[in-house]
PDB file of N, CA and C in Angstrom:
ATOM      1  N   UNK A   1      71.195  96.936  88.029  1.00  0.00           N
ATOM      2  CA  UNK A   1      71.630  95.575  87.798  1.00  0.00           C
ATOM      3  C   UNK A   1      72.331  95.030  89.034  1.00  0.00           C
ATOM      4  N   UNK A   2      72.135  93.756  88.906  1.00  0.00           N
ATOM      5  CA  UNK A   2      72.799  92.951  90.510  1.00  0.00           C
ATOM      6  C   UNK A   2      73.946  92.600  89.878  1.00  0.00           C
ATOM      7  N   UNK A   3      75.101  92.536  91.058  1.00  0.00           N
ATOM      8  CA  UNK A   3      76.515  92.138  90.612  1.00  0.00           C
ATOM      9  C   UNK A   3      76.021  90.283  90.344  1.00  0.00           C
ATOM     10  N   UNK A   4      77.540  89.933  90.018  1.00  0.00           N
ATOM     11  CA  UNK A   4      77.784  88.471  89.448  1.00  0.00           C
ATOM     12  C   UNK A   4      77.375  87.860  91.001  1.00  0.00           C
ATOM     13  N   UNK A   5      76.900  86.484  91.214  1.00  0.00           N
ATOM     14  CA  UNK A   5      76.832  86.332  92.967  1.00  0.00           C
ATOM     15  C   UNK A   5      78.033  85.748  93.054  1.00  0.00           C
ATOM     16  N   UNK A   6      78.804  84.954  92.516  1.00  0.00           N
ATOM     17  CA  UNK A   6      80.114  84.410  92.619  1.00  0.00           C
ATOM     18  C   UNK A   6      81.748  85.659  92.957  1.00  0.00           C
ATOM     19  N   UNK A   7      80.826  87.032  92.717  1.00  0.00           N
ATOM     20  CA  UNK A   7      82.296  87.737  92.959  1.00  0.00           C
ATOM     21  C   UNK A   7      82.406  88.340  94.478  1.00  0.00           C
ATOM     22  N   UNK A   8      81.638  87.407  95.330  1.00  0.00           N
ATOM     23  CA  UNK A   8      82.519  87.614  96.689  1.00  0.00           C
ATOM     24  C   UNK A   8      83.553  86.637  96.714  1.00  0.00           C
ATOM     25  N   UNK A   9      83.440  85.642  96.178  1.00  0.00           N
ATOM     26  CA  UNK A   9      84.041  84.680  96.530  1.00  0.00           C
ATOM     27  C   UNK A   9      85.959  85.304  96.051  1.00  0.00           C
ATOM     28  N   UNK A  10      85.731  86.361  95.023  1.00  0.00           N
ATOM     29  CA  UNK A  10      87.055  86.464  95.046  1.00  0.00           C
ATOM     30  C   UNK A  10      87.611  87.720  95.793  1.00  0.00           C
ATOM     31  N   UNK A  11      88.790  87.462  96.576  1.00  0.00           N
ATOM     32  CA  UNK A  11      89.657  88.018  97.669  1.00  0.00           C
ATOM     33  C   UNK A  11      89.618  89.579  97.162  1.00  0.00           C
ATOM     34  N   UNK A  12      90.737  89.505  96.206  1.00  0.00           N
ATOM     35  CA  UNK A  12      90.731  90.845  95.146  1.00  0.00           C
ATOM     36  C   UNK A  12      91.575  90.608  94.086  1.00  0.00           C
ATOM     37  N   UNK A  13      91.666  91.756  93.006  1.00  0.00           N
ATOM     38  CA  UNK A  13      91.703  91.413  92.068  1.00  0.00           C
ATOM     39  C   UNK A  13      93.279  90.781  91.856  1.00  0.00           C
ATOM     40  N   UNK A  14      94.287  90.949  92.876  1.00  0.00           N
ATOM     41  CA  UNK A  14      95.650  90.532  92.662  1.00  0.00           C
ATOM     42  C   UNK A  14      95.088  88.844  92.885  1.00  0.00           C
ATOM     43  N   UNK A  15      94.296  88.376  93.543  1.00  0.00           N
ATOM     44  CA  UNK A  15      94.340  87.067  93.553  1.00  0.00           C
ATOM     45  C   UNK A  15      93.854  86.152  92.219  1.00  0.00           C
ATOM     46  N   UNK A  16      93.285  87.436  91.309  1.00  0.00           N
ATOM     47  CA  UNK A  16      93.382  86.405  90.126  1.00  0.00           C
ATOM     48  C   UNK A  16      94.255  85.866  89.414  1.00  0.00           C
ATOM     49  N   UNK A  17      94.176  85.104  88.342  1.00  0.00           N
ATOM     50  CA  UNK A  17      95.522  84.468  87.762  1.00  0.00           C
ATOM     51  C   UNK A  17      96.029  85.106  86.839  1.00  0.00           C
ATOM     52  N   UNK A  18      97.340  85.461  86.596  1.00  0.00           N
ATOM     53  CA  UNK A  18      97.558  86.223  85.587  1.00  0.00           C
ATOM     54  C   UNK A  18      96.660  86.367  84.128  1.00  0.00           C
ATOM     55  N   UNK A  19      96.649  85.025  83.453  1.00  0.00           N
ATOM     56  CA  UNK A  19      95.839  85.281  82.349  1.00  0.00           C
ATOM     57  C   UNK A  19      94.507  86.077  82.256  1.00  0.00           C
ATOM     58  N   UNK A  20      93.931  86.061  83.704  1.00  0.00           N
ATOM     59  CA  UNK A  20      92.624  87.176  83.959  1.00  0.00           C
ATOM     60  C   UNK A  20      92.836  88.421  84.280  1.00  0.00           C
ATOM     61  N   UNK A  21      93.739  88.841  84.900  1.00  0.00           N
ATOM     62  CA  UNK A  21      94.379  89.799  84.962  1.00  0.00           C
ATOM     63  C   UNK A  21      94.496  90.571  83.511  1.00  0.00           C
ATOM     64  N   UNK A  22      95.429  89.647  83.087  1.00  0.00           N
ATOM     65  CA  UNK A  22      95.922  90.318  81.098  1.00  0.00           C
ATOM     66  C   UNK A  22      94.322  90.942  81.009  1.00  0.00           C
ATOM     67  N   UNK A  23      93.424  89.908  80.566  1.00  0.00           N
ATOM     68  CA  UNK A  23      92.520  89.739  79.743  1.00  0.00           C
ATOM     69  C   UNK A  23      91.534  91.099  80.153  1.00  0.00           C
ATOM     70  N   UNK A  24      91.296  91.228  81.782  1.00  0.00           N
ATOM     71  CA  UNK A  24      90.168  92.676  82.221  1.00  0.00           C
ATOM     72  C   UNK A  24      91.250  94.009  82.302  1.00  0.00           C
ATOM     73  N   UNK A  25      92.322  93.827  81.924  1.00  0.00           N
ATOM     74  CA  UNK A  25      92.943  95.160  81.678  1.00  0.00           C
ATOM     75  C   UNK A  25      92.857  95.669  80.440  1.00  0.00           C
ATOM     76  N   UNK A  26      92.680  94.331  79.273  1.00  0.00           N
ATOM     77  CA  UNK A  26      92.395  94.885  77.465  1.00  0.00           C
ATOM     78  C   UNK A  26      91.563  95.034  77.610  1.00  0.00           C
ATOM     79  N   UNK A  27      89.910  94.227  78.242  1.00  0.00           N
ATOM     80  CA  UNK A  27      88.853  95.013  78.060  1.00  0.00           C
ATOM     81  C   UNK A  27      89.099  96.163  78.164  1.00  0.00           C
ATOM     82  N   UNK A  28      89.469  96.932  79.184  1.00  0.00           N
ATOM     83  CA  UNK A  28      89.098  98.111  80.160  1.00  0.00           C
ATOM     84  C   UNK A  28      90.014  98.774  78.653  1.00  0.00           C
ATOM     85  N   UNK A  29      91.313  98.413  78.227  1.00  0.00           N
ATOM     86  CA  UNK A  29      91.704  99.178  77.142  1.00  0.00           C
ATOM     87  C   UNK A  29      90.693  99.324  76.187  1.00  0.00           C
ATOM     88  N   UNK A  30      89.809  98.206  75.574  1.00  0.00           N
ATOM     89  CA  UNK A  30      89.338  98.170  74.485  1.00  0.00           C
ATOM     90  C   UNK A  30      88.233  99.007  74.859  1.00  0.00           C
ATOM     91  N   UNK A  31      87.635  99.491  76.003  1.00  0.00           N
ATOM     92  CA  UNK A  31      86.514 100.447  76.306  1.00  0.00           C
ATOM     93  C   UNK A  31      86.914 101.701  75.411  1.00  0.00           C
ATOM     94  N   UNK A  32      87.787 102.365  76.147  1.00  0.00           N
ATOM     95  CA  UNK A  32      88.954 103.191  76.247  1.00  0.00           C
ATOM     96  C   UNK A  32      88.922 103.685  74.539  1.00  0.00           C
ATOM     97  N   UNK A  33      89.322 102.383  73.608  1.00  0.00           N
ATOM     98  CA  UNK A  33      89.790 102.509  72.590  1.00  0.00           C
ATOM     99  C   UNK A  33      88.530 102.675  71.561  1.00  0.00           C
ATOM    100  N   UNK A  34      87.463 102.488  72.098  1.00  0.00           N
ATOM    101  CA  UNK A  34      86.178 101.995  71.441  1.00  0.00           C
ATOM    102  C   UNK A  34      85.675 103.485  71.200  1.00  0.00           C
ATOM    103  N   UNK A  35      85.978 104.024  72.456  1.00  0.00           N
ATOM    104  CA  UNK A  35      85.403 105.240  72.651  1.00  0.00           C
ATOM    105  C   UNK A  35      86.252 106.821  71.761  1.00  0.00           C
ATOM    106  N   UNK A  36      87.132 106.283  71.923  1.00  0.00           N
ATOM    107  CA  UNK A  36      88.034 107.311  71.555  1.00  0.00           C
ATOM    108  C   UNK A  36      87.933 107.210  70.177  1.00  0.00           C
ATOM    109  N   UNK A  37      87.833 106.230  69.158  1.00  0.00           N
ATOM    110  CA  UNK A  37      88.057 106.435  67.944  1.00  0.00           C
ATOM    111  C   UNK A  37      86.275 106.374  67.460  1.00  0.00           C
ATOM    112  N   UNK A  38      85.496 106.127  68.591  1.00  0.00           N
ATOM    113  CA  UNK A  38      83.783 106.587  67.983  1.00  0.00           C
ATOM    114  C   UNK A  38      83.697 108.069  67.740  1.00  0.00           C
ATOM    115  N   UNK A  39      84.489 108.766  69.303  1.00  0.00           N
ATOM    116  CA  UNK A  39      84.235 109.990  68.958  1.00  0.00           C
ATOM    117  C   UNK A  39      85.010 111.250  68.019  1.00  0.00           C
ATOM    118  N   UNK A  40      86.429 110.259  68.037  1.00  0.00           N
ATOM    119  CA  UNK A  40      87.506 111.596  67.461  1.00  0.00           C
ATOM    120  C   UNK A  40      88.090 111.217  66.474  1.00  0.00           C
ATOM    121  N   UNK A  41      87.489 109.737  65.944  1.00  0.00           N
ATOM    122  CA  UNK A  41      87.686 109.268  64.602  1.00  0.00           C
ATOM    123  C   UNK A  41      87.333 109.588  63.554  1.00  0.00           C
ATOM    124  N   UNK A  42      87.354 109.451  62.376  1.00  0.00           N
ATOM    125  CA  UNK A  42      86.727 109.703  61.517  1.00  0.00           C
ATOM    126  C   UNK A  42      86.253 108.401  60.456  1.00  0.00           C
ATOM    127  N   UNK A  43      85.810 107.929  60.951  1.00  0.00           N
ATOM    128  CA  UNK A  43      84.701 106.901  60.169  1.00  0.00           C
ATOM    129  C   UNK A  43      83.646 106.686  59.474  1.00  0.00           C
ATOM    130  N   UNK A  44      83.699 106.112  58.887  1.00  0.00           N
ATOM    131  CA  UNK A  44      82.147 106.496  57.968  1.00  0.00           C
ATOM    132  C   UNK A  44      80.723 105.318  59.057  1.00  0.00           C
ATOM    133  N   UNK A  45      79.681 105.351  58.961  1.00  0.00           N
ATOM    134  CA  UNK A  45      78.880 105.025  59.611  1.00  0.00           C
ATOM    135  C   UNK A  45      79.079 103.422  59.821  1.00  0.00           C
ATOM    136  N   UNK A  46      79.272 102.792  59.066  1.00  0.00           N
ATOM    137  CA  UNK A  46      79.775 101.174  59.258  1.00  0.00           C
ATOM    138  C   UNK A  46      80.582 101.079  60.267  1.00  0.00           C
ATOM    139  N   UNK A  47      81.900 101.837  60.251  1.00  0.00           N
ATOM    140  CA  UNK A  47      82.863 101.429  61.308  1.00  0.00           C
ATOM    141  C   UNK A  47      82.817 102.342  62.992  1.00  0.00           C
ATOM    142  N   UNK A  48      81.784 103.296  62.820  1.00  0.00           N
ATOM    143  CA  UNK A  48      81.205 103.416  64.069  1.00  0.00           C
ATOM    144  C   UNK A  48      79.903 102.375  64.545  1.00  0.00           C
ATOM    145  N   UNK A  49      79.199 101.625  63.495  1.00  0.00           N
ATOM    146  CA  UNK A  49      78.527 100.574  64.118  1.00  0.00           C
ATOM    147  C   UNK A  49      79.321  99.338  65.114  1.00  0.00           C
ATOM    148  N   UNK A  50      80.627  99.170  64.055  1.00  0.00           N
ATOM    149  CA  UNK A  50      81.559  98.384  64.588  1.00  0.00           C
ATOM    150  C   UNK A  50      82.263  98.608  65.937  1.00  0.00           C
ATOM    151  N   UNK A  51      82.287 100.409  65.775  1.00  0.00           N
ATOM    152  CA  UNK A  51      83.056 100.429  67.084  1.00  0.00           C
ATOM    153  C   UNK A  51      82.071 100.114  68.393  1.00  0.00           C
ATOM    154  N   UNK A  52      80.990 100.764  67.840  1.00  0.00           N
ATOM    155  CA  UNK A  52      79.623 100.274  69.070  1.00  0.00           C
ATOM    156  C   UNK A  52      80.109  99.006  69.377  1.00  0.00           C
ATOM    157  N   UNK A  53      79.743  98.435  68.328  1.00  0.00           N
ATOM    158  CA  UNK A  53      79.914  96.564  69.001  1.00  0.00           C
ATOM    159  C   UNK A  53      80.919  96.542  69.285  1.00  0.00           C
ATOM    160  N   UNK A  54      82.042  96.437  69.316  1.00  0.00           N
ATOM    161  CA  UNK A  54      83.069  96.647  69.724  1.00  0.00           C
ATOM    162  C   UNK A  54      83.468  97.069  71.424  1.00  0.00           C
ATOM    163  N   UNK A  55      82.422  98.268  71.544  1.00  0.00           N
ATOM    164  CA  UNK A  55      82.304  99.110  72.809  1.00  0.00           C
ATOM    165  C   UNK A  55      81.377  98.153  73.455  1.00  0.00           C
ATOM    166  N   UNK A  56      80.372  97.583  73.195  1.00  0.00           N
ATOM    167  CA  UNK A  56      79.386  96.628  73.775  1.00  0.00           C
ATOM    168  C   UNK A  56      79.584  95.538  74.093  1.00  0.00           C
ATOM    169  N   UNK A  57      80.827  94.522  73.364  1.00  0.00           N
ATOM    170  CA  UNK A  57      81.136  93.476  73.699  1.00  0.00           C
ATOM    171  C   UNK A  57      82.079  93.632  75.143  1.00  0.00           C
ATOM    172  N   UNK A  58      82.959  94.546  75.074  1.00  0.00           N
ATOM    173  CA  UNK A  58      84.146  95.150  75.493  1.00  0.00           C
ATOM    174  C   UNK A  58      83.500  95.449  77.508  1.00  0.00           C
ATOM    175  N   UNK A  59      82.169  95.918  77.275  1.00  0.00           N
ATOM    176  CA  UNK A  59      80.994  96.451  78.329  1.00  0.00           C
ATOM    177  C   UNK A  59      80.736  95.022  78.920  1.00  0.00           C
ATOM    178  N   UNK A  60      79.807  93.905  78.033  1.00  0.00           N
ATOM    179  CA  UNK A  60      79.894  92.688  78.403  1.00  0.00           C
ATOM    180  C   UNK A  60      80.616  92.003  79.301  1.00  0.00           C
ATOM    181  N   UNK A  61      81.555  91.848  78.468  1.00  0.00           N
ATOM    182  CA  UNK A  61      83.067  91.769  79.429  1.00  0.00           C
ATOM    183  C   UNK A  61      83.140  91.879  80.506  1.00  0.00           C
ATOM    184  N   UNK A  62      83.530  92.893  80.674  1.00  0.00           N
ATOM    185  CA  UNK A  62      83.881  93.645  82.028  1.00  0.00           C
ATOM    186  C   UNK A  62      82.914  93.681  83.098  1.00  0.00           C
ATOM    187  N   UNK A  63      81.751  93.372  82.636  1.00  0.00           N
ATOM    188  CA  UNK A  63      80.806  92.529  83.617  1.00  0.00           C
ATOM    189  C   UNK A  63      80.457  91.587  84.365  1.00  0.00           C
ATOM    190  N   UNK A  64      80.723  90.574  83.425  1.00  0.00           N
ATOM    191  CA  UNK A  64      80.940  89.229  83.369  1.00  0.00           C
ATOM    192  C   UNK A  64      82.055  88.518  84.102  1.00  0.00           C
ATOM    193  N   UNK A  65      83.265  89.020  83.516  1.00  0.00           N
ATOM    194  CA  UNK A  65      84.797  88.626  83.483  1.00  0.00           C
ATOM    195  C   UNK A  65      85.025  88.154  85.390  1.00  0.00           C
ATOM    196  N   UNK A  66      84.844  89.303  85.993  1.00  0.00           N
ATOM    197  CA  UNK A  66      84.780  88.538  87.598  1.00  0.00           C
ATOM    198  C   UNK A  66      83.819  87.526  88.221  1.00  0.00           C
ATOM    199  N   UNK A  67      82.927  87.332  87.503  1.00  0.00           N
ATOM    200  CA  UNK A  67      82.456  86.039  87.652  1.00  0.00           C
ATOM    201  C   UNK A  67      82.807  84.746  87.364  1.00  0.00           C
ATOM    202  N   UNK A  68      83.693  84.928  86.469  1.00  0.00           N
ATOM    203  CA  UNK A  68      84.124  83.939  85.693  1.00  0.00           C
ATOM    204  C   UNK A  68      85.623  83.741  86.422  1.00  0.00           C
ATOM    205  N   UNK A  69      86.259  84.387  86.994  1.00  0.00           N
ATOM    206  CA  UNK A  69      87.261  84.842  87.641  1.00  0.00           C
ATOM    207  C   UNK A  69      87.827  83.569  89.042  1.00  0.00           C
ATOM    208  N   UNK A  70      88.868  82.746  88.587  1.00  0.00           N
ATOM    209  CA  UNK A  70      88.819  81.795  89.660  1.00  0.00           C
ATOM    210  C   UNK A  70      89.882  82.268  90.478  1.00  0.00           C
ATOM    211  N   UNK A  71      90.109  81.865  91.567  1.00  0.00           N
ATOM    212  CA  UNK A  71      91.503  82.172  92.488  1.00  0.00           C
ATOM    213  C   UNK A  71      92.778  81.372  91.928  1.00  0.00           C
ATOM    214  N   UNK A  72      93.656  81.880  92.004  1.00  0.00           N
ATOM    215  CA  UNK A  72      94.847  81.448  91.177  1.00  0.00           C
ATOM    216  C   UNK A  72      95.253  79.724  92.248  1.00  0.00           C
ATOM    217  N   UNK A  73      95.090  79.628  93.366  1.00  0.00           N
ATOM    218  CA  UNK A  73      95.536  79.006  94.008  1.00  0.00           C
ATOM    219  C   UNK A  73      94.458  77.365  93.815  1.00  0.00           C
ATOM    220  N   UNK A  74      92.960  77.924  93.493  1.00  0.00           N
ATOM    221  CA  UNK A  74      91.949  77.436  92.847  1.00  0.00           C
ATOM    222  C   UNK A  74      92.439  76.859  91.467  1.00  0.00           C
ATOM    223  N   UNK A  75      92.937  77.401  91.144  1.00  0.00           N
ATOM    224  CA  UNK A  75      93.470  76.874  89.441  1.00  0.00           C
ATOM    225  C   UNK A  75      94.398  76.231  89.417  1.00  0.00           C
ATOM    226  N   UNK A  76      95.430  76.587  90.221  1.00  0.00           N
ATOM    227  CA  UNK A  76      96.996  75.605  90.579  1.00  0.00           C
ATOM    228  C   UNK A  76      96.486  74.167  90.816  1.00  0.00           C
ATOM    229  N   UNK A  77      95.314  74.191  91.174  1.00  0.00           N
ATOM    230  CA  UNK A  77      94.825  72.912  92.497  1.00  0.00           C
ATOM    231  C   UNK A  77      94.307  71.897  91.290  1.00  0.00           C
ATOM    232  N   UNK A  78      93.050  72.832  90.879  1.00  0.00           N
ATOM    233  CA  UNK A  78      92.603  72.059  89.147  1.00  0.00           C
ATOM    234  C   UNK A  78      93.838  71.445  88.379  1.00  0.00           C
ATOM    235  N   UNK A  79      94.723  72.174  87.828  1.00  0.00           N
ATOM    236  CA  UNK A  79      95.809  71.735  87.032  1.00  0.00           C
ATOM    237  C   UNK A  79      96.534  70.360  87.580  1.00  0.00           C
ATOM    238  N   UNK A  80      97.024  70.688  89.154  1.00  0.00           N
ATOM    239  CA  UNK A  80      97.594  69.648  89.211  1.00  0.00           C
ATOM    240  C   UNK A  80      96.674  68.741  89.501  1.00  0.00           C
ATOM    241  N   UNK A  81      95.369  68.679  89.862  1.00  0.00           N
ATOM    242  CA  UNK A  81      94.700  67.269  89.672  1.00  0.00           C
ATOM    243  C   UNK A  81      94.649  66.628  88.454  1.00  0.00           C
ATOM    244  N   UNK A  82      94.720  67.412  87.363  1.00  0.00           N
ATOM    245  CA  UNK A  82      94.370  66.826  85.880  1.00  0.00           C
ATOM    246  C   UNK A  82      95.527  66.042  85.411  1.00  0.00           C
ATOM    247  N   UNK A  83      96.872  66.784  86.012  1.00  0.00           N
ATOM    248  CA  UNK A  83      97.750  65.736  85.752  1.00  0.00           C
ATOM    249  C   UNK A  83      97.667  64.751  86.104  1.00  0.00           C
TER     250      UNK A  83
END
């Protein structure tokens, strides 16, 4: 798979804005969490479908998410124009 083409454009990941920041560190938890209770949980087959999706959306994500990813200084700039 080819990366996002928009994620050169960002510096690194401290230059995102906090709220993106928050948001690709829960993915990366919710991987984490997806995985751990598929395998050492005990669920009945429904809520390991769930955790799949769960694990798949979570995958999505974390794909995506730096594309979508603006520069904080980029966003300061938006905001105060809208005012």
């Amino acid at each position: 798979m080819k990366l996002p083409s928009n994620l050169s454009k960002l510096e690194t990941f401290s230059s995102w804005p906090a709220n993106y920041r928050f948001a690709y560190a829960m993915v990366i938890v919710g991987i984490f969490v997806c995985l751990g209770f598929f395998f050492f949980g005990n669920q009945p087959a429904e809520g390991k479908v769930l955790l799949g999706l769960g694990f798949i959306v979570c995958l999505v994500l974390g794909w995506f998410m730096p594309s979508w990813a603006i520069d904080e200084k980029e966003e300061k700039a938006r905001r105060a124009w809208r005012k």
